[in-house]
Protein backbone atom coordinates (compact mmCIF):
# COMPACT_ATOMS: atom_id res chain seq x y z
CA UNK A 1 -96.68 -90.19 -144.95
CA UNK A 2 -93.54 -92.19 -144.04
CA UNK A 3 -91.77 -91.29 -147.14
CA UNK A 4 -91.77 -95.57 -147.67
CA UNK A 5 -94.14 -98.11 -149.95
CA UNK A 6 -96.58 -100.14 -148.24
CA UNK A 7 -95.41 -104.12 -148.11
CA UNK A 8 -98.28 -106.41 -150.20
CA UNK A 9 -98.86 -109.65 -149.21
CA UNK A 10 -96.20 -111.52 -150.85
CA UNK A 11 -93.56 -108.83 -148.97
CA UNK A 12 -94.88 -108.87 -145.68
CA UNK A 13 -95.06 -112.79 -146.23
CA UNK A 14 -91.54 -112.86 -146.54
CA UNK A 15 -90.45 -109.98 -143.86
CA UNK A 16 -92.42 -111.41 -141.40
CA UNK A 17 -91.92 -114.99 -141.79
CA UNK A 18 -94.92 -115.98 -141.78
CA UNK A 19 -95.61 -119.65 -142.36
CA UNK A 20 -92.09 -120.57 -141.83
CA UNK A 21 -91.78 -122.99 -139.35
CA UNK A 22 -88.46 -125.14 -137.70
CA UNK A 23 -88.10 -127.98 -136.25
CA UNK A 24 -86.64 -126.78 -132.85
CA UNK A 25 -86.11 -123.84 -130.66
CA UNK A 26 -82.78 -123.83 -131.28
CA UNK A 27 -83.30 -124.06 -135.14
CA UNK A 28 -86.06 -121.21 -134.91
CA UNK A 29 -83.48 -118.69 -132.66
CA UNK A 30 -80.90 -119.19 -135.02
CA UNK A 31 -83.02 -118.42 -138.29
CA UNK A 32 -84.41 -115.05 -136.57
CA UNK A 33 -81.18 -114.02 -135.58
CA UNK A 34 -81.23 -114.56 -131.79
CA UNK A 35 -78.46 -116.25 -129.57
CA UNK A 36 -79.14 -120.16 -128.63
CA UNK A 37 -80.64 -120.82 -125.16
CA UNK A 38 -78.01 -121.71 -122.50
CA UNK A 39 -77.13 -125.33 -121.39
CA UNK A 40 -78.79 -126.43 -118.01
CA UNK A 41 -75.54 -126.20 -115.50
CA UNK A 42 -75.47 -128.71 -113.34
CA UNK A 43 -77.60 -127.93 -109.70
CA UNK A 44 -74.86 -127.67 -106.94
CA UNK A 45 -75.01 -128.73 -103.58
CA UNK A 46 -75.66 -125.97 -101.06
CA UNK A 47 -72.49 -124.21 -99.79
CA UNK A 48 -73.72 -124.84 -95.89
CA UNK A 49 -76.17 -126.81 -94.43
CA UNK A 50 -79.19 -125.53 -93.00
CA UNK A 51 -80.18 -126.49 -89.28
């Protein structure tokens, strides 16, 4: 209908990653191609007090 083959098992296995897994979030980002989470800044003091 598509004009495209269907994936089998083995395929979608290896489009879709299934049973991969890593051994961090940072690992697992990087393997699917997504930018690493952001270092925590440090917190900063408030620029005034409050009364």
């Amino acid at each position: 209908e598509l004009g495209r083959e269907v994936a089998d098992g083995q395929e979608a296995r290896r489009i879709l990653r299934i049973g991969e897994f890593y051994s961090s979030a940072d690992e697992t980002l990087a393997k699917n191609g997504f930018a690493p989470n952001r270092k925590p800044k440090a917190v900063a003091e408030p620029l005034r007090a409050v009364a």
